[in-house]
Protein backbone atom coordinates (compact mmCIF):
# COMPACT_ATOMS: atom_id res chain seq x y z
CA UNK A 1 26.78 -37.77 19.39
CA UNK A 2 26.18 -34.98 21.58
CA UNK A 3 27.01 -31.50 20.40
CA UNK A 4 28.04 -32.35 16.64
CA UNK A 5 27.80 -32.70 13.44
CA UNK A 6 26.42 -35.62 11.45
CA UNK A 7 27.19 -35.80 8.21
CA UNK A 8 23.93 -36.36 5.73
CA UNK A 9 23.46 -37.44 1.67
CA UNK A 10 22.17 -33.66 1.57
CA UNK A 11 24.28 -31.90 3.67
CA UNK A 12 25.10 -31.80 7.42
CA UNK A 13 23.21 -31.92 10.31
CA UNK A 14 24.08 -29.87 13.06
CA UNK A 15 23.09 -30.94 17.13
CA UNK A 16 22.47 -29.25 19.61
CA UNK A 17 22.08 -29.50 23.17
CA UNK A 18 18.55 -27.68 23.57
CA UNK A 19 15.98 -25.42 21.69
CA UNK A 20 16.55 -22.45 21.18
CA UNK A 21 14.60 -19.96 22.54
CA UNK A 22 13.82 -15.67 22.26
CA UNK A 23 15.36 -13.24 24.81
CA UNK A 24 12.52 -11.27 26.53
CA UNK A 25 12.02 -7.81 25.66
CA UNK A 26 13.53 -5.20 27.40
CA UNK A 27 10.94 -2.88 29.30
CA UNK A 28 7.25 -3.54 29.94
CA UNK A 29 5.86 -5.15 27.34
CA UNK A 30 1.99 -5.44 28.07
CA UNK A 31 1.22 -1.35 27.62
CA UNK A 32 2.67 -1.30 24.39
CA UNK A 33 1.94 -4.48 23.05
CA UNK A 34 -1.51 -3.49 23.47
CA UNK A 35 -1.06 -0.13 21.45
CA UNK A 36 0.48 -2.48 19.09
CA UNK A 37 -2.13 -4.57 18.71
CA UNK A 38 -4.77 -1.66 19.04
CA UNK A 39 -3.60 0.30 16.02
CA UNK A 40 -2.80 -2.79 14.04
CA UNK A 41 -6.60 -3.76 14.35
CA UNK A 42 -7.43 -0.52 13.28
CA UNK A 43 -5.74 -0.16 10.25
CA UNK A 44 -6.75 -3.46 9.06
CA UNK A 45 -10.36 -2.53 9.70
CA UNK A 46 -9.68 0.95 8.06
CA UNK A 47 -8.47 -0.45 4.70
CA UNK A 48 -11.29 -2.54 4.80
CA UNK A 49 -13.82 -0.04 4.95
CA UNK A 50 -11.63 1.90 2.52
CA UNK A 51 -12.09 -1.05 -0.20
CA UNK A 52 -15.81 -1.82 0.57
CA UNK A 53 -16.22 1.93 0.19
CA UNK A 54 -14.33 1.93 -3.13
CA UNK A 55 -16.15 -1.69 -4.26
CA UNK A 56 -19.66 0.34 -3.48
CA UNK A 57 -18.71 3.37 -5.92
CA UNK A 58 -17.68 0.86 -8.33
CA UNK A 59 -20.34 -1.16 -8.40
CA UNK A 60 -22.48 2.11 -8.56
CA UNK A 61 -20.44 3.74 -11.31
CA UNK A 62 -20.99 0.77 -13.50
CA UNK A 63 -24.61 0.10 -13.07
CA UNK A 64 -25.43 3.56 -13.87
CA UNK A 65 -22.83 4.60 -16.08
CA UNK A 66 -24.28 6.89 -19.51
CA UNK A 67 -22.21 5.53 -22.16
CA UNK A 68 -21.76 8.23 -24.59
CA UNK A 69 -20.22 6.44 -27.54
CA UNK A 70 -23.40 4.69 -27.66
CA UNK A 71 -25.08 4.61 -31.17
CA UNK A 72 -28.53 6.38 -31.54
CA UNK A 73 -31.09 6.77 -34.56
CA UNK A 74 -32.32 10.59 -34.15
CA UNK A 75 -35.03 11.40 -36.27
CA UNK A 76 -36.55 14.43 -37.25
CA UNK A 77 -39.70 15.87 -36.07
CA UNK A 78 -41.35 16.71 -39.66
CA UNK A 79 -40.22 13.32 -40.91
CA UNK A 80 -43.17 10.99 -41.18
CA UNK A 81 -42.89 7.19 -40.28
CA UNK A 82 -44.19 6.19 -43.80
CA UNK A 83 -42.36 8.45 -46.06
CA UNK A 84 -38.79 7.18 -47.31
CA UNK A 85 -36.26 9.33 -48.58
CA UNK A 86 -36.24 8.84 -51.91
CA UNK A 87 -32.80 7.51 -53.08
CA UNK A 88 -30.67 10.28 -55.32
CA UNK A 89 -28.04 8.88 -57.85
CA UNK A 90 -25.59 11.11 -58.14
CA UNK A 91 -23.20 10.37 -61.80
CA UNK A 92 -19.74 9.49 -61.16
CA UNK A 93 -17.89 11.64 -64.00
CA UNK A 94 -14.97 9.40 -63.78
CA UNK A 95 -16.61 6.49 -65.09
């Protein structure tokens, strides 16, 4: 069986006669391979400064966030910590 098909319960198998293998690339390849490489490396390390940079501020912005919807008791200067208000009952005229 050399150069054909064989036929297979899932289809058919096809030989042949060596690997296959990748032309070379035209030109000289080791100068700009290594500008290649260079400026991959350096926009990998660039968006990972970017998102440490951007996890920092985040992690900063949360931690020392001021909420402003928070709820807070104000009281008044004159107002003295023993006195109450005393409760008013206003008359409902519909009733």
């Amino acid at each position: 069986v050399h150069g054909g098909d064989v036929p297979a319960v899932n289809g058919i198998i096809h030989v042949i006669q060596a690997p296959l293998t990748a032309p070379a690339a035209p030109g000289s390849h080791g100068s700009s391979r290594g500008k290649g490489h260079s400026s991959k490396v350096s926009a990998i390390l660039l968006s990972l400064l970017l998102l440490c940079v951007l996890a920092a501020l985040g992690h900063y912005i949360f931690k020392h966030k001021t909420d402003a919807f928070r709820f807070h008791y104000f009281k008044n200067e004159d107002e003295d910590a023993t006195s109450k208000p005393a409760l008013v009952s206003i008359p409902n005229p519909l009733y």
